[in-house]
N, C-alpha and C. Protein backbone atom coordinates (compact mmCIF):
# COMPACT_ATOMS: atom_id res chain seq x y z
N UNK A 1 -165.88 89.24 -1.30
CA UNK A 1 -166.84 90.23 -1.75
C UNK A 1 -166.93 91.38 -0.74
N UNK A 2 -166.50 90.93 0.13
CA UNK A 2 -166.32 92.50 1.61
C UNK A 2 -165.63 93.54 1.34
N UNK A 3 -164.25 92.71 0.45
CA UNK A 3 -163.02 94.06 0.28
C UNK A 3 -163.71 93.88 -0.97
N UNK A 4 -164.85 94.16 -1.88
CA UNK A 4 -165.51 94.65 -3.47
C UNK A 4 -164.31 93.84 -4.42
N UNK A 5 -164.00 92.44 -4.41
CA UNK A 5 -163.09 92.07 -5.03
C UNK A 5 -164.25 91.61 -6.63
N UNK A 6 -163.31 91.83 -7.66
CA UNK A 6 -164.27 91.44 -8.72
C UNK A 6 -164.45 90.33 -9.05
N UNK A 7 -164.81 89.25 -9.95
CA UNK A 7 -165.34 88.18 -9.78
C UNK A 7 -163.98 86.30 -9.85
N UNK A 8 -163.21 87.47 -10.66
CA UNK A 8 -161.67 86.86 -10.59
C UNK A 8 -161.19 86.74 -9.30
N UNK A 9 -161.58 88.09 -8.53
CA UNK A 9 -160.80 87.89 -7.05
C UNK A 9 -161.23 86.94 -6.46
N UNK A 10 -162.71 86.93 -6.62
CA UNK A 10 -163.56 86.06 -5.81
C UNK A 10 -163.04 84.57 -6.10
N UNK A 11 -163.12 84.23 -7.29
CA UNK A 11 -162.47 82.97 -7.47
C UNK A 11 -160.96 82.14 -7.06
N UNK A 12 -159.94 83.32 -7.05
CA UNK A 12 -159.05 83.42 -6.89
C UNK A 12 -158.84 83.00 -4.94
N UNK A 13 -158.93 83.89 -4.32
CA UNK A 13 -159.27 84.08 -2.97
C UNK A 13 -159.93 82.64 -2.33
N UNK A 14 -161.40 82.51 -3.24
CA UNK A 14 -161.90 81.11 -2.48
C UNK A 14 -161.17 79.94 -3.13
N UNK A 15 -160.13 79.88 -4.03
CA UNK A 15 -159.33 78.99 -4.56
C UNK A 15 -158.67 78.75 -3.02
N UNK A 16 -157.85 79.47 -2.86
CA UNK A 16 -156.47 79.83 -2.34
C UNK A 16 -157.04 79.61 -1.08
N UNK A 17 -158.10 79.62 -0.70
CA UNK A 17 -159.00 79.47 0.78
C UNK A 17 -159.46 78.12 1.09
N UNK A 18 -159.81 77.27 0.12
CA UNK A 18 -159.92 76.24 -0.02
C UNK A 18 -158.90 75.10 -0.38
N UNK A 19 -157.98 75.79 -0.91
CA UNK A 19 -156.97 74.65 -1.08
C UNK A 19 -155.32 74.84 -0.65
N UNK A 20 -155.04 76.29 -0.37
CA UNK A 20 -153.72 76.77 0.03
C UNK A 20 -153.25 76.26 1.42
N UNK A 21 -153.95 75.57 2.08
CA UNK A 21 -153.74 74.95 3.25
C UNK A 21 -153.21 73.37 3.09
N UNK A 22 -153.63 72.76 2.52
CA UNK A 22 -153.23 71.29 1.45
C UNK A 22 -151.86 72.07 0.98
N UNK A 23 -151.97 73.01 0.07
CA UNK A 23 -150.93 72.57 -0.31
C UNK A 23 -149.39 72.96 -0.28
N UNK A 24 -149.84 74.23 0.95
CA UNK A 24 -148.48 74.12 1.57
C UNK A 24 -148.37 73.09 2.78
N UNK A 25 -149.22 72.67 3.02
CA UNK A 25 -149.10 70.83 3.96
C UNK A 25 -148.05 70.12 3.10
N UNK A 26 -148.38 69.89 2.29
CA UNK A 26 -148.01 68.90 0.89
C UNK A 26 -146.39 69.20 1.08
N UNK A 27 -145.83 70.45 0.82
CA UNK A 27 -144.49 71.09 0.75
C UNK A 27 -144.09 70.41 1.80
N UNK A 28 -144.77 70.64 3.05
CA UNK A 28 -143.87 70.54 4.06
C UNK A 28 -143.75 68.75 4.35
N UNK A 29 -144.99 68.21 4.01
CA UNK A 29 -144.33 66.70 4.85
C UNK A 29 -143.89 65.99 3.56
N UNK A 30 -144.00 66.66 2.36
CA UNK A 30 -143.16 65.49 1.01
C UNK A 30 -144.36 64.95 0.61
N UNK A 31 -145.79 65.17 1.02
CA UNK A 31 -146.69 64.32 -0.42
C UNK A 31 -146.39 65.67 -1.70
N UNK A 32 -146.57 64.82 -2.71
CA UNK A 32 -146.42 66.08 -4.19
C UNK A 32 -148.23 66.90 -4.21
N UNK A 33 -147.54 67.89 -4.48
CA UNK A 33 -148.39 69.11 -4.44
C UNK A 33 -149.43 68.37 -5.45
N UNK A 34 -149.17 68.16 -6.97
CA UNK A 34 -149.58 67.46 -7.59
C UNK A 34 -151.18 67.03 -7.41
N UNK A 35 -151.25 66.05 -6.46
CA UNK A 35 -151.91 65.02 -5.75
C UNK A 35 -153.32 66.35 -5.56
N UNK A 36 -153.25 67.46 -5.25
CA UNK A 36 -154.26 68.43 -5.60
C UNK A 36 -155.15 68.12 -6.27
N UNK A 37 -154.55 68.38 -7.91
CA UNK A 37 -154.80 68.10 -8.99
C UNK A 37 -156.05 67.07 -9.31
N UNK A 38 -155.59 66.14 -8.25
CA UNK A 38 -156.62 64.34 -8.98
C UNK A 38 -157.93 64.95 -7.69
N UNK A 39 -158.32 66.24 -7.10
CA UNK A 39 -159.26 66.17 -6.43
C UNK A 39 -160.48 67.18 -7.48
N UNK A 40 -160.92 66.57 -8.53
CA UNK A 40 -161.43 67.04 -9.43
C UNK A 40 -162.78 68.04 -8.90
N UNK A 41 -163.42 66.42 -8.58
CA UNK A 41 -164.36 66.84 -7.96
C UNK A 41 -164.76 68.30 -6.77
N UNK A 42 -163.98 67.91 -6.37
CA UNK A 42 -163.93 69.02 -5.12
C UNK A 42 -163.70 70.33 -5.86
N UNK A 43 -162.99 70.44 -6.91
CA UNK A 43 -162.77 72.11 -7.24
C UNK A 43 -164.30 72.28 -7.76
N UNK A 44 -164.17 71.08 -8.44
CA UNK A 44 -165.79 71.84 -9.03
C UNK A 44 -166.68 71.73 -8.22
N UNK A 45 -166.95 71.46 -7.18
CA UNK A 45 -168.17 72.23 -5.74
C UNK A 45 -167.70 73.01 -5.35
N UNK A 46 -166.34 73.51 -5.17
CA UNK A 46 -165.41 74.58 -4.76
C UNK A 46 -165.99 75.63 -5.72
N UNK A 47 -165.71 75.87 -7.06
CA UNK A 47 -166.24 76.22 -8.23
C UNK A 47 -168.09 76.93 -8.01
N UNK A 48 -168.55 76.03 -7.88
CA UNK A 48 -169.73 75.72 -8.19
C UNK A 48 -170.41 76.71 -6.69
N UNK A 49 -170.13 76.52 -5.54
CA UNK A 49 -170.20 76.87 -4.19
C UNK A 49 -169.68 79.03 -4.38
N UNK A 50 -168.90 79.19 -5.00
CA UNK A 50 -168.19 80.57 -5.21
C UNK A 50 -169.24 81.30 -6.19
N UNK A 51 -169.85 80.74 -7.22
CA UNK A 51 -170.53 80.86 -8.22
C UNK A 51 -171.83 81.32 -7.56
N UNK A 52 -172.26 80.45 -6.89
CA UNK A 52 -173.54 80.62 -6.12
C UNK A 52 -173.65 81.80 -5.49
N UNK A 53 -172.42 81.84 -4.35
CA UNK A 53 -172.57 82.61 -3.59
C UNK A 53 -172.83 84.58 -4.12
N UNK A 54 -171.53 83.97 -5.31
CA UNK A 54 -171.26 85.52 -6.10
C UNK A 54 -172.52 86.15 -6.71
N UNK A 55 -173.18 85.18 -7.13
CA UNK A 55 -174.63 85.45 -7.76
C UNK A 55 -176.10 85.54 -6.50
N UNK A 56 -175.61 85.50 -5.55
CA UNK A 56 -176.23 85.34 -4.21
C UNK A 56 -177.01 86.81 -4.07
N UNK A 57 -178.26 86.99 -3.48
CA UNK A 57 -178.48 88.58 -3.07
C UNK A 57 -178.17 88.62 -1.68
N UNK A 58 -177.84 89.89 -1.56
CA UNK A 58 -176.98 89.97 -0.58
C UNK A 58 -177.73 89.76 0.66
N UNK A 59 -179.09 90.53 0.40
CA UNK A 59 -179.56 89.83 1.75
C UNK A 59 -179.42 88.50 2.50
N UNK A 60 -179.31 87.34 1.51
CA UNK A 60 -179.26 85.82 1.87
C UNK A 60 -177.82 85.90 2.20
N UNK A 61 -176.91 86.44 2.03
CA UNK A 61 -175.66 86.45 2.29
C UNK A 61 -175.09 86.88 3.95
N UNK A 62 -176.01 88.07 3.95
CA UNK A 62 -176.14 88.53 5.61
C UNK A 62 -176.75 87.31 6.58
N UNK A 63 -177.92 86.91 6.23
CA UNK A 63 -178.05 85.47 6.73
C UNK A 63 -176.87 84.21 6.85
N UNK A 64 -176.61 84.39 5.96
CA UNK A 64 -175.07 83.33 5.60
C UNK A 64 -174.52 83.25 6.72
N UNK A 65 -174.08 84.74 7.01
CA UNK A 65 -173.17 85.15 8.17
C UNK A 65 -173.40 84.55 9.67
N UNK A 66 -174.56 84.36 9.99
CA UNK A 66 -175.13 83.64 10.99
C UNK A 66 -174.23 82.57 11.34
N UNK A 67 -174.92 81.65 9.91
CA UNK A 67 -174.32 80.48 10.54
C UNK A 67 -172.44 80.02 9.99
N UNK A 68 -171.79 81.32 9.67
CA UNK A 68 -170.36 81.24 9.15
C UNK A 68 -169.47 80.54 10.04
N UNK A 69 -169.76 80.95 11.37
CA UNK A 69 -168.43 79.82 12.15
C UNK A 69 -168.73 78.70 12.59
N UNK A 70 -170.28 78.33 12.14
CA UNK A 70 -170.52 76.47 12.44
C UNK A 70 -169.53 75.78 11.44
N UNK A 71 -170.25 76.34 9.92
CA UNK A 71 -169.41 75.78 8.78
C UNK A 71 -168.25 75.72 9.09
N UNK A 72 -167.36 76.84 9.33
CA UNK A 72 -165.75 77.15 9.51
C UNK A 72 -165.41 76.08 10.72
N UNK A 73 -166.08 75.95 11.68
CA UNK A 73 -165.37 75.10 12.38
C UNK A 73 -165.90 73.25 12.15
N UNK A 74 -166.90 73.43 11.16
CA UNK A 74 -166.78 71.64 10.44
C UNK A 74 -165.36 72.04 9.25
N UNK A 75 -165.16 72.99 8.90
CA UNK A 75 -163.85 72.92 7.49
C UNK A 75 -162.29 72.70 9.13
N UNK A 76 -162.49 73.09 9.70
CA UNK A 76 -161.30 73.54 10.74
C UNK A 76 -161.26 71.88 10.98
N UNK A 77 -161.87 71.49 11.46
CA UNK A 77 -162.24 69.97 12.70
C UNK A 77 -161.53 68.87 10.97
N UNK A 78 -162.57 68.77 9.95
CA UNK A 78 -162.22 67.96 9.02
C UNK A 78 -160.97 68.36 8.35
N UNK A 79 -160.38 69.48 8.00
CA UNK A 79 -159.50 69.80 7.38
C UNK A 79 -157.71 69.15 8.00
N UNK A 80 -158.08 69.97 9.39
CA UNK A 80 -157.40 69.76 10.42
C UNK A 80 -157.17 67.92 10.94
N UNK A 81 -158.25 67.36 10.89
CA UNK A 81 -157.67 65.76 11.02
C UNK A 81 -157.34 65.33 9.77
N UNK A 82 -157.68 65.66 8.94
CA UNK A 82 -157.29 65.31 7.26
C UNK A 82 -155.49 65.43 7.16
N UNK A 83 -155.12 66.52 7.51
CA UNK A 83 -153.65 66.59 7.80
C UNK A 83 -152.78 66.33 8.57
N UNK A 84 -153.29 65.59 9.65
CA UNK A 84 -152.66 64.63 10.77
C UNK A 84 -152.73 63.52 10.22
N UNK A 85 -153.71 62.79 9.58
CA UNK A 85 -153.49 61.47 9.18
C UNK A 85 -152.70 61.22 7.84
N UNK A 86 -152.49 62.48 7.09
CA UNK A 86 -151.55 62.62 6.08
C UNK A 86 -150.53 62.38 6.71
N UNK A 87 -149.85 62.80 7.63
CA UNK A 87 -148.78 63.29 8.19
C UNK A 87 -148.08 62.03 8.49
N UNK A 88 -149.38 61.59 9.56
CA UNK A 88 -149.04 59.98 10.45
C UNK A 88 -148.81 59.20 9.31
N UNK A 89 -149.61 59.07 8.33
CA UNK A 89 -149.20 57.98 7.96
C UNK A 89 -147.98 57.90 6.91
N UNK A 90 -147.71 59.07 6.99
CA UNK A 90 -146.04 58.89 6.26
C UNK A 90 -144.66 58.96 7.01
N UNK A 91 -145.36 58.69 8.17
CA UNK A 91 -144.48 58.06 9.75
C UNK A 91 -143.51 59.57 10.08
N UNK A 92 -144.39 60.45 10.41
CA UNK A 92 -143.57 61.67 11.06
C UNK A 92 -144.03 61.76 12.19
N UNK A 93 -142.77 62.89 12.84
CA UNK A 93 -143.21 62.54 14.08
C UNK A 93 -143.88 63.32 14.79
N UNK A 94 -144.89 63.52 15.85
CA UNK A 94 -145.86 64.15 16.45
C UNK A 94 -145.56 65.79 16.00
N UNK A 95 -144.62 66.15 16.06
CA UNK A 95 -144.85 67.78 16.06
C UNK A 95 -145.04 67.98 14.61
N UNK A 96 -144.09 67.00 13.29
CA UNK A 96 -144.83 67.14 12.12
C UNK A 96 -146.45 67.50 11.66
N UNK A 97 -146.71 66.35 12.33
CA UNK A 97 -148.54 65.93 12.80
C UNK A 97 -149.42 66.83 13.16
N UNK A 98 -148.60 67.89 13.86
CA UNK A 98 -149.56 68.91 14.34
C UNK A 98 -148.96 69.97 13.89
N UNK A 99 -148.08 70.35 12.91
CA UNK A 99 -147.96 71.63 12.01
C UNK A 99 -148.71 71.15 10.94
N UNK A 100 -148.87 70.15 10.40
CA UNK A 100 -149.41 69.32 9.10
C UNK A 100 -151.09 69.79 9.63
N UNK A 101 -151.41 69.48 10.14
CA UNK A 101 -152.81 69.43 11.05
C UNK A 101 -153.05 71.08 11.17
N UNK A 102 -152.45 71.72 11.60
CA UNK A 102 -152.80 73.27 11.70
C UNK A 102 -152.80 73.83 10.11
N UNK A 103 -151.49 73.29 9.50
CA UNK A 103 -151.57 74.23 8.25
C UNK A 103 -152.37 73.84 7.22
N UNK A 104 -153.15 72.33 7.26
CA UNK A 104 -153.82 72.27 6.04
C UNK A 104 -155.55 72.96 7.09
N UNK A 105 -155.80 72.81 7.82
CA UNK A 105 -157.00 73.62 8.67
C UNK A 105 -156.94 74.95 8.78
N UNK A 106 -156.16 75.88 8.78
CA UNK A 106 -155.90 77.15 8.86
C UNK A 106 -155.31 77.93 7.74
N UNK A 107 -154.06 77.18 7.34
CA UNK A 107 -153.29 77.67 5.93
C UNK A 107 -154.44 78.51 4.64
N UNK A 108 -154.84 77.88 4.35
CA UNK A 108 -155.89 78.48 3.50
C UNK A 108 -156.32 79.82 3.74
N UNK A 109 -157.21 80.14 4.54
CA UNK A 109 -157.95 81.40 5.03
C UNK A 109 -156.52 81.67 5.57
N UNK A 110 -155.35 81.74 6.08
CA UNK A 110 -154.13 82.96 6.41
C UNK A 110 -153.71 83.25 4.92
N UNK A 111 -153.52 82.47 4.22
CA UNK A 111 -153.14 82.82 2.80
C UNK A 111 -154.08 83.79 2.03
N UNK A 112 -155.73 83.57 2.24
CA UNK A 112 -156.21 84.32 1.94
C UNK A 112 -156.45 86.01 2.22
N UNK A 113 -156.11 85.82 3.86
CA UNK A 113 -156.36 87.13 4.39
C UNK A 113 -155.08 87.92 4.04
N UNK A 114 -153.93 87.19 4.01
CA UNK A 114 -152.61 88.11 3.56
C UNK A 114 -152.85 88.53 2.18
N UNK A 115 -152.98 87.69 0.76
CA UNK A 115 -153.52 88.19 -0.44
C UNK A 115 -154.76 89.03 -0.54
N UNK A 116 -155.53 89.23 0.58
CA UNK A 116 -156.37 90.20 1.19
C UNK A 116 -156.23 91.80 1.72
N UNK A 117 -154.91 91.37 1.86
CA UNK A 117 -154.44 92.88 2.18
C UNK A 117 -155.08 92.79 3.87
N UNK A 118 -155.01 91.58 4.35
CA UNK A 118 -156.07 91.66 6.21
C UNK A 118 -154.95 91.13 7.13
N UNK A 119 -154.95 91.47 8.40
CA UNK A 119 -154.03 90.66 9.02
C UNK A 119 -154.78 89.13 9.69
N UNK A 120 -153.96 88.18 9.54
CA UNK A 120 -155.13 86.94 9.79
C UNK A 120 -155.56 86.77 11.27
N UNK A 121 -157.22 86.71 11.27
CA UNK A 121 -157.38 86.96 12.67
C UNK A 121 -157.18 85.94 13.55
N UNK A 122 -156.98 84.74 12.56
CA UNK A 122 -156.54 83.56 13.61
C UNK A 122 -155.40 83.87 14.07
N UNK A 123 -154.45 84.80 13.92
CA UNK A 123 -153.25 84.74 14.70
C UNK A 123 -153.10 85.84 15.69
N UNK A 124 -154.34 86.75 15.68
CA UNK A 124 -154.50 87.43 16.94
C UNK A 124 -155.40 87.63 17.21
N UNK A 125 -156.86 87.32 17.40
CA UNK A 125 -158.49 87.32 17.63
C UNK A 125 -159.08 86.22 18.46
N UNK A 126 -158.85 85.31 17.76
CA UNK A 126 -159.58 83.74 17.84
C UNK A 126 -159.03 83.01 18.85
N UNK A 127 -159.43 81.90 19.19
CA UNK A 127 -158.94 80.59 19.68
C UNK A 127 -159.28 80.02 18.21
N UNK A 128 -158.57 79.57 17.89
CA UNK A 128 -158.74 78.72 16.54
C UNK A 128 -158.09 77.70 16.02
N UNK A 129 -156.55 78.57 15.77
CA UNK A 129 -155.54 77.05 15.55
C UNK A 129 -155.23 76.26 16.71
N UNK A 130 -155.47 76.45 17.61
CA UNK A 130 -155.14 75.77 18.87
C UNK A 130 -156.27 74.40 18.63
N UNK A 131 -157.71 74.23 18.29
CA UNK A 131 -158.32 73.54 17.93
C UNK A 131 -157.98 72.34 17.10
N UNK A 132 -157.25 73.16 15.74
CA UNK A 132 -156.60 72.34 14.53
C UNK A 132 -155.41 71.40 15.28
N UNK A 133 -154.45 71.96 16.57
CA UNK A 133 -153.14 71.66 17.02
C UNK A 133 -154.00 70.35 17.58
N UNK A 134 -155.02 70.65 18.66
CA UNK A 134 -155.35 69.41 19.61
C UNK A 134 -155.99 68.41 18.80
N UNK A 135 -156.25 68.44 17.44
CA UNK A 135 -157.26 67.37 16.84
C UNK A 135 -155.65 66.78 15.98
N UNK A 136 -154.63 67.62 15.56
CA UNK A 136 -153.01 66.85 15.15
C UNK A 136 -152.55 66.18 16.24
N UNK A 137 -152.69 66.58 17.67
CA UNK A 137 -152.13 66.00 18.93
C UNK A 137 -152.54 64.38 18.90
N UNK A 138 -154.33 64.61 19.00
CA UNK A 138 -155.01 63.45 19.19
C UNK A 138 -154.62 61.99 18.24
N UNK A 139 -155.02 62.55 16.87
CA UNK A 139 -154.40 61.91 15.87
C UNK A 139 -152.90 61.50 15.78
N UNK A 140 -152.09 62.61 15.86
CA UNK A 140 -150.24 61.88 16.27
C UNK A 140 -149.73 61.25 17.60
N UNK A 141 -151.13 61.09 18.08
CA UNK A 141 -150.74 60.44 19.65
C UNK A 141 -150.80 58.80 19.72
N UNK A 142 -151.77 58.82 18.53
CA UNK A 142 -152.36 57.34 18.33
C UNK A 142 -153.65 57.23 19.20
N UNK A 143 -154.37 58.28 19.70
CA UNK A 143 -155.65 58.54 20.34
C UNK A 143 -156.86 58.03 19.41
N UNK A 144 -156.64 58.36 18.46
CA UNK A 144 -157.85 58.18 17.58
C UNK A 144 -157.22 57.89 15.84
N UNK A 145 -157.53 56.68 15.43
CA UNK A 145 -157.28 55.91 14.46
C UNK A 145 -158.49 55.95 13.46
N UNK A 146 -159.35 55.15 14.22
CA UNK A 146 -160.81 54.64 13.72
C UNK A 146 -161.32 55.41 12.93
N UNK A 147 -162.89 54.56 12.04
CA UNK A 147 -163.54 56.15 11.74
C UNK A 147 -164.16 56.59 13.42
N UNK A 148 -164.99 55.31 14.32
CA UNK A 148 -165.53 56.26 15.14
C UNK A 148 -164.86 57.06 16.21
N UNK A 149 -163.26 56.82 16.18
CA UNK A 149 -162.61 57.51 17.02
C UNK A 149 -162.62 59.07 16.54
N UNK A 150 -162.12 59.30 14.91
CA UNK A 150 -162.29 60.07 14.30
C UNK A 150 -163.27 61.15 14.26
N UNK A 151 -164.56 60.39 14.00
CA UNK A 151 -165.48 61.48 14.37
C UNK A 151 -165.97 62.08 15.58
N UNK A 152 -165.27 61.23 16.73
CA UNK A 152 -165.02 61.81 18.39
C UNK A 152 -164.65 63.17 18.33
N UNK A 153 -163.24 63.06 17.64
CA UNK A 153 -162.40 64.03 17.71
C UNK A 153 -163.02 65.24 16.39
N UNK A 154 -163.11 64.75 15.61
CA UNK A 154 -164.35 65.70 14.88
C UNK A 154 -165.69 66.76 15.57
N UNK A 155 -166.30 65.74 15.97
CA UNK A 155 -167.21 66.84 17.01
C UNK A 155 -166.68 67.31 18.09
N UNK A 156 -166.06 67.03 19.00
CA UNK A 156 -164.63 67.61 19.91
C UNK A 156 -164.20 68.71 19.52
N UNK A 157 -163.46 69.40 18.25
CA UNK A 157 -163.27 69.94 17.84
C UNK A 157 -164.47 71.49 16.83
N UNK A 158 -165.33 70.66 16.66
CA UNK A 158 -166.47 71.54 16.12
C UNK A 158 -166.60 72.55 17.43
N UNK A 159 -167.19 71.56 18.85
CA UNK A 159 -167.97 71.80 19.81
C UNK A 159 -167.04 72.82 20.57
N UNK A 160 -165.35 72.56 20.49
CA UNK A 160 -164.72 73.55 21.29
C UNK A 160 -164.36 74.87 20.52
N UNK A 161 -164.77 74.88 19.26
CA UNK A 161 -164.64 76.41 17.93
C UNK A 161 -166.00 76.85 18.49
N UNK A 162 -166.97 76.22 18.58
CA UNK A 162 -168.24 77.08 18.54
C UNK A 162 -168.40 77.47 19.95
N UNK A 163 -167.98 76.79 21.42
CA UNK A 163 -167.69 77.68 22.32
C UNK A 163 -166.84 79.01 22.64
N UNK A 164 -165.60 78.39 21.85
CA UNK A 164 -164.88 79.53 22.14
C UNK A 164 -165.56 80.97 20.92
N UNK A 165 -166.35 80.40 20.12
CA UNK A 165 -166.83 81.81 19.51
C UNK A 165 -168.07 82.28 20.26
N UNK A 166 -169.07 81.85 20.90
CA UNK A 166 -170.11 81.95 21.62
C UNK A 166 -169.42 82.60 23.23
N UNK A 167 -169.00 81.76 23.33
CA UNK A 167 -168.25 82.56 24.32
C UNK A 167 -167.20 83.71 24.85
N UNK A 168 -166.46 83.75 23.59
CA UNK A 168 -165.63 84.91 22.81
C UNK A 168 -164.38 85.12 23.54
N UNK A 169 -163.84 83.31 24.15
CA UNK A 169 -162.73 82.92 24.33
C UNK A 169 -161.47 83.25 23.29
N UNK A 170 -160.30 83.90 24.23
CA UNK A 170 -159.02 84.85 23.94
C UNK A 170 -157.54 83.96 24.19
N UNK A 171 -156.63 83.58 23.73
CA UNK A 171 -155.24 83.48 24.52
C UNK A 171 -155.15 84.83 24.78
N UNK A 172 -154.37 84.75 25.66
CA UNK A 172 -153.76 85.71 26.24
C UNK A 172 -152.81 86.05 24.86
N UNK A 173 -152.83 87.82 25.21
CA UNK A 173 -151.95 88.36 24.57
C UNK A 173 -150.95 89.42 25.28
N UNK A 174 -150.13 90.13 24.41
CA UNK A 174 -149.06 91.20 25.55
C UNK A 174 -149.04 92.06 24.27
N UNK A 175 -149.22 93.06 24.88
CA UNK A 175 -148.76 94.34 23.68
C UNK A 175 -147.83 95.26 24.45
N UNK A 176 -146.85 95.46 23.29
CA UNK A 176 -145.98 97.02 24.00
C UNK A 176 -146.18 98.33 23.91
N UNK A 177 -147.51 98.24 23.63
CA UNK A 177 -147.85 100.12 23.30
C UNK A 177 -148.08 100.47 24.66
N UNK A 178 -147.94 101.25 24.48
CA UNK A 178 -148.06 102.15 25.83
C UNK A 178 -149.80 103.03 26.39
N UNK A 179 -150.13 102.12 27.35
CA UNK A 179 -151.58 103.18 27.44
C UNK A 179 -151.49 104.05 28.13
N UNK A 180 -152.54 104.87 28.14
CA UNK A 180 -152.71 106.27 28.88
C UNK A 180 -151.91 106.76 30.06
N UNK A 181 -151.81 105.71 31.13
CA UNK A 181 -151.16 105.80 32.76
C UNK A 181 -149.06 105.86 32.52
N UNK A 182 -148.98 104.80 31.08
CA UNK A 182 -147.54 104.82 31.16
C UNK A 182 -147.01 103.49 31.35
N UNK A 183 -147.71 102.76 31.72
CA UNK A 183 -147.73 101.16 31.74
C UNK A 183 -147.23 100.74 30.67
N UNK A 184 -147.35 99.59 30.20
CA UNK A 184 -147.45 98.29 29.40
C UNK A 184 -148.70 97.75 29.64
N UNK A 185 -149.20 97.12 28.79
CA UNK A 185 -150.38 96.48 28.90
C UNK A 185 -149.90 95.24 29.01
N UNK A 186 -150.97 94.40 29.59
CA UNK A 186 -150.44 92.90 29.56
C UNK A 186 -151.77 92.00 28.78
């Protein structure tokens, strides 16, 4: 609703935001895309959640914004171990685990921001996928199995998104433009 998308976009977008991360996961480690499909339920709160919001006044929406990267980093933390234990348990091996783990936690919202016409800021703004990588690490390491290991690494992961946004933690980056003096920036 930021870039004035009409109510198709809206649906479209939080489709593709919510589930484009699954299911290019799916492609890559061999579960069938399919398997989407039987998560009925979920589209329709998916559904139901877009609906709301679209019909939302905007003031409550500016509020929204507040609390946007708690939510985002419970979808990041759950999404993100959701696709490591996909991964693991169809016996791949650790680095599977943690592309599986990043792309069903992140995939979504990059898919969205490119059909957005945005460049995705997780890949130059944030600390973000690095979060999704260490909660695939944990999980393809054999660190955490359990549920209560699980939800270790669950709040682990919440707690290190909401620092690094509170705190407004950076990787390092390098650009080649040239500033004022004639340098390189680093």
């Amino acid at each position: 609703m930021e870039e004035e998308y009409d109510i198709l976009g809206v649906y479209v977008l939080g489709l593709v935001t919510a589930f484009g991360g699954g299911v290019v996961r799916n492609l890559l480690i061999g579960k069938p895309v399919t398997s989407l499909w039987e998560q009925g339920m979920y589209f329709q709160i998916a559904l139901f959640a877009m609906t709301l919001v679209f019909l939302m006044p905007a003031k409550y929406i500016r509020l929204w914004k507040t609390w946007e990267a708690f939510f985002d980093a419970i979808g990041l933390a759950a999404f993100s171990i959701q696709g490591a234990i996909y991964a693991t348990n169809m016996g791949h091996p650790l680095s599977a685990v943690i592309v599986a783990a990043v792309l069903t936690g992140i995939g979504g919202g990059m898919i969205r921001d490119v059909l957005a016409g945005r460049k995705p800021l997780v890949l130059k703004d944030e600390i973000y996928a690095v979060w999704g990588m260490l909660a695939g690490a944990i999980v393809g390491l054999g660190w955490a199995h359990n549920t209560w290991q699980l939800a270790i690494v669950f709040v682990i992961v919440v707690v290190l998104r909401m620092l690094s946004v509170l705190n407004k933690w950076k990787l390092p980056k390098r650009s080649l433009r040239q500033n004022l003096t004639g340098t390189t920036e680093m």
